[in-house]
C-alpha atoms as a PDB file:
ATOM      1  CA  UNK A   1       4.671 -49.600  55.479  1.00  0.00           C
ATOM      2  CA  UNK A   2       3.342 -50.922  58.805  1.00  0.00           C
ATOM      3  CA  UNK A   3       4.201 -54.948  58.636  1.00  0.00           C
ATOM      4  CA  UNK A   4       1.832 -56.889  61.316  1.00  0.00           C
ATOM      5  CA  UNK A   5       1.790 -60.094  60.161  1.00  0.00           C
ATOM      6  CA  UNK A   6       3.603 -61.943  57.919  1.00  0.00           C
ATOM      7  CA  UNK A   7       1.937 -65.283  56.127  1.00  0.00           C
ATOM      8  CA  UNK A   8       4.116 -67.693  53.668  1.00  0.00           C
ATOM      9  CA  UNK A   9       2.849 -70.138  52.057  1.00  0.00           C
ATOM     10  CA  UNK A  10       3.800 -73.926  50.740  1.00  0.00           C
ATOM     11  CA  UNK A  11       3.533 -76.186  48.137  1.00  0.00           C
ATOM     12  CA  UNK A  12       2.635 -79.778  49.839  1.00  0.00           C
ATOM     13  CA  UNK A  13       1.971 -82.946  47.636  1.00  0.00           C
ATOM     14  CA  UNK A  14      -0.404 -84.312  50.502  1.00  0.00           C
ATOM     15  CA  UNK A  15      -2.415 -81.516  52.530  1.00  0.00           C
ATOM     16  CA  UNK A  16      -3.239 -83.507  55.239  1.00  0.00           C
ATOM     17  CA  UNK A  17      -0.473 -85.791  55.457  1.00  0.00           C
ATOM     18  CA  UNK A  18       1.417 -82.157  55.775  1.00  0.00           C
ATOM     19  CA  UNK A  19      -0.579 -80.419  58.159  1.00  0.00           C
ATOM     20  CA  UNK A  20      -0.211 -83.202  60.413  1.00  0.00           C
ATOM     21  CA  UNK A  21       3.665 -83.314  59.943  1.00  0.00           C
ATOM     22  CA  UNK A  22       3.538 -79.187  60.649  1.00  0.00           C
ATOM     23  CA  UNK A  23       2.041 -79.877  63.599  1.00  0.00           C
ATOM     24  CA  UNK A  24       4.016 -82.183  65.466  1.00  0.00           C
ATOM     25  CA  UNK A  25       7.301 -80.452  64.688  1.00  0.00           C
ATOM     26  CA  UNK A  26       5.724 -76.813  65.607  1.00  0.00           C
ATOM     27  CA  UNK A  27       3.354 -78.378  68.674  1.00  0.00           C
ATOM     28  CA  UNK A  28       0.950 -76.828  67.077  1.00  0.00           C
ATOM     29  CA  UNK A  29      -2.892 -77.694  68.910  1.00  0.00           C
ATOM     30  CA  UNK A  30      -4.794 -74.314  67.819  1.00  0.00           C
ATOM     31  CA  UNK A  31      -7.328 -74.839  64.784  1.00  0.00           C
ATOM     32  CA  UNK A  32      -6.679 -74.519  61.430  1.00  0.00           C
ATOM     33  CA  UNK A  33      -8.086 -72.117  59.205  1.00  0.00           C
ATOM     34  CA  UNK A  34      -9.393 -73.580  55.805  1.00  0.00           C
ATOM     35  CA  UNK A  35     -10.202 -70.445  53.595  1.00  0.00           C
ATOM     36  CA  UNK A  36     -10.796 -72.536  50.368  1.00  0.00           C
ATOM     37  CA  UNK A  37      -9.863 -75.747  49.489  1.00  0.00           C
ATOM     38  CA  UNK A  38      -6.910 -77.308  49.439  1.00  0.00           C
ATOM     39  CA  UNK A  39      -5.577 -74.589  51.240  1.00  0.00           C
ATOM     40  CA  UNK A  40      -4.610 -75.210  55.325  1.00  0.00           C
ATOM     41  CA  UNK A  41      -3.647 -72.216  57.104  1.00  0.00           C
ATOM     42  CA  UNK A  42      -1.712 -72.602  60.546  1.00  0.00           C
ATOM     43  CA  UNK A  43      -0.209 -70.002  63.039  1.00  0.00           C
ATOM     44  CA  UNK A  44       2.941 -69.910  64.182  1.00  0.00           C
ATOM     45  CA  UNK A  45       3.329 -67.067  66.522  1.00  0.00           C
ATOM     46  CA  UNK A  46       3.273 -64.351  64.216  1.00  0.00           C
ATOM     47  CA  UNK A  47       3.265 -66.371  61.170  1.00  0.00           C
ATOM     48  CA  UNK A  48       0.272 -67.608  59.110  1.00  0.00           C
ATOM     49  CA  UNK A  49       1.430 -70.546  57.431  1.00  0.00           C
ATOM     50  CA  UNK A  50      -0.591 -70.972  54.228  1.00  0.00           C
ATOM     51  CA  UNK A  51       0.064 -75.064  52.929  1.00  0.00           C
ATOM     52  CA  UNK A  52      -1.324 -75.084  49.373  1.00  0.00           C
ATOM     53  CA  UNK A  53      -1.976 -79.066  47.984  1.00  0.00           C
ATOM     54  CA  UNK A  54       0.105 -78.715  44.571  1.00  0.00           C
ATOM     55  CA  UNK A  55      -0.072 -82.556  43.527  1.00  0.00           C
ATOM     56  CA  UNK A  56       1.778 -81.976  40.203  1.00  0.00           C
ATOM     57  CA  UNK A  57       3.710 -79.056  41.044  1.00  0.00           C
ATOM     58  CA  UNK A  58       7.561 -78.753  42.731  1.00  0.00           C
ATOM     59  CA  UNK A  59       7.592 -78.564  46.058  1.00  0.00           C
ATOM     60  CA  UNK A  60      11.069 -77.492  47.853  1.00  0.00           C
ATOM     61  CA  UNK A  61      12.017 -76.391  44.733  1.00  0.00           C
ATOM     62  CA  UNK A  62      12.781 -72.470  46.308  1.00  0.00           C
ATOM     63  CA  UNK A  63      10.873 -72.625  49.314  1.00  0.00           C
ATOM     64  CA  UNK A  64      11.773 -71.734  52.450  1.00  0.00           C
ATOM     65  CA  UNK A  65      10.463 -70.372  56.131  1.00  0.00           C
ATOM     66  CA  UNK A  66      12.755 -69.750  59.009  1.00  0.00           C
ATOM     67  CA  UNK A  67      11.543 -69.423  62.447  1.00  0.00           C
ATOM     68  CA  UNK A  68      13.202 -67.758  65.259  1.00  0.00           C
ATOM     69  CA  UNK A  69      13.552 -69.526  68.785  1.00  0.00           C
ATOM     70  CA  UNK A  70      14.849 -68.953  72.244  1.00  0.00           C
ATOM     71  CA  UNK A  71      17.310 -71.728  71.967  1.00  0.00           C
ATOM     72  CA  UNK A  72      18.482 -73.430  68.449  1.00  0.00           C
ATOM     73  CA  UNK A  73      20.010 -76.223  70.282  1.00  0.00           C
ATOM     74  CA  UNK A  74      17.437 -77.142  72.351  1.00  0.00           C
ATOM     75  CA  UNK A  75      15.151 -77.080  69.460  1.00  0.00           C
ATOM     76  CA  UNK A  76      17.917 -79.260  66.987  1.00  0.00           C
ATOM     77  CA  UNK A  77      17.755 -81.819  70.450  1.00  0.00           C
ATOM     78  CA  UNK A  78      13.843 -82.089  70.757  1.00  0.00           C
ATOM     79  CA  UNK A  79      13.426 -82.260  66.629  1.00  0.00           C
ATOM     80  CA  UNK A  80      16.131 -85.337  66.220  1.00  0.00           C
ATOM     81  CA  UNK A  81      13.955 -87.059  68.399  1.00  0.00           C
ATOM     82  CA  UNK A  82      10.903 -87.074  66.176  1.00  0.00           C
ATOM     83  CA  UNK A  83      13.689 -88.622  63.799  1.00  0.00           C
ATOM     84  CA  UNK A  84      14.044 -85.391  61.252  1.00  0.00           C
ATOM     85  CA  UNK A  85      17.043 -85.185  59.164  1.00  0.00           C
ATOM     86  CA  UNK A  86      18.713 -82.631  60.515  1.00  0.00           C
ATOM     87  CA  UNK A  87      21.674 -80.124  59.711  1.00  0.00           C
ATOM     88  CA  UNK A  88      24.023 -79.661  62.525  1.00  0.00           C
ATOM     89  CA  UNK A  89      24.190 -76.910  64.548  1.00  0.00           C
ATOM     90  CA  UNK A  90      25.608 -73.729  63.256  1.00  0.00           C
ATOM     91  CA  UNK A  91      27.267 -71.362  65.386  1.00  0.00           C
ATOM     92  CA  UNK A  92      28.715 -67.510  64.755  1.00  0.00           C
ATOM     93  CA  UNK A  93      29.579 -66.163  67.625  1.00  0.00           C
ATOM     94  CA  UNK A  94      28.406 -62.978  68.640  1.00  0.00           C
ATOM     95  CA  UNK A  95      25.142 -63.307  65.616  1.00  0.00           C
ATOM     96  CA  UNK A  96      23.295 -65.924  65.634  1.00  0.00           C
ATOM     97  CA  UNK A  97      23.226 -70.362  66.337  1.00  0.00           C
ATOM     98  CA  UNK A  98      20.977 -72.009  62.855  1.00  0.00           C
ATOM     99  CA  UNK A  99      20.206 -75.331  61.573  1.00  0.00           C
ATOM    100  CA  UNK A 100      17.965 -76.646  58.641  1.00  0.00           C
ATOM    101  CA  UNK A 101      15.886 -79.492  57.491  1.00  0.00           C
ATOM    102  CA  UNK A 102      13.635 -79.887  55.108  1.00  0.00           C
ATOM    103  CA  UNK A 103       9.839 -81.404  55.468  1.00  0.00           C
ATOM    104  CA  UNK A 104       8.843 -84.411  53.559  1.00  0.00           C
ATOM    105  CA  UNK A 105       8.009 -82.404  49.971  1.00  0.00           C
ATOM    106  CA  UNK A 106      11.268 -80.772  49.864  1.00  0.00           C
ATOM    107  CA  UNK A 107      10.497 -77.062  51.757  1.00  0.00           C
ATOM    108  CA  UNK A 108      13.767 -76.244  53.181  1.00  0.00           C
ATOM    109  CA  UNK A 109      12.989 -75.240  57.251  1.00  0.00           C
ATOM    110  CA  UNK A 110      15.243 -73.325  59.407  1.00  0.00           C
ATOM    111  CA  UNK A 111      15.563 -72.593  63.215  1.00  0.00           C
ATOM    112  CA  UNK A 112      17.366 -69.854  64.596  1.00  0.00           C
ATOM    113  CA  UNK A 113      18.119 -68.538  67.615  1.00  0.00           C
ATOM    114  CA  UNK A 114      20.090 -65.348  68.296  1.00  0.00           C
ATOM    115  CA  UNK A 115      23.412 -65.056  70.672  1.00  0.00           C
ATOM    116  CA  UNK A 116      25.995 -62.764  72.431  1.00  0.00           C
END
């Protein structure tokens, strides 16, 4: 199996109170793709990211998407400003700097970044 894409997808309460949360903490200015409704699709990189309005369902409750970056820290420092909970910083040397957070139904996030 040949992987080119990967999509993952997310229970939200509030589709477009989510989409618009998605995309000021990913900078995200491309269209979204709306294949049906109450379905918002958004790219990150080489993620789809498939937000599915569950009103009644359990969001966060095992969901999760990490996303790799250049530079955790810098990431951890431009996301506290937008006044996210965040995790602190997580360093193993030689492997790999992480922190999480979740978004406002529950969906625990994670940024990563790998080091020497």
């Amino acid at each position: 199996m040949k992987v080119t894409r990967v999509t993952v997808g997310l229970p939200v309460r509030d589709l477009r109170r989510a989409e618009d949360w998605y995309r000021k903490v990913f900078e995200l200015t491309g269209a979204a793709v709306e294949p049906v409704p109450g379905l918002v699709e958004l790219t990150l990189g080489s993620i789809d990211l498939q937000l599915v309005e569950d009103p009644a369902g359990q969001p966060g409750a095992q969901n999760g998407l990490r996303v790799g970056v250049a530079d955790a820290a810098a990431e951890h420092e431009r996301l506290s400003t937008l006044g996210l909970d965040l995790d602190p910083v997580e360093h193993v040397p030689g492997a790999v700097d992480y922190f999480d957070f979740t978004d406002p139904d529950g969906n625990t996030l994670g940024v990563y970044s790998l080091n020497s």
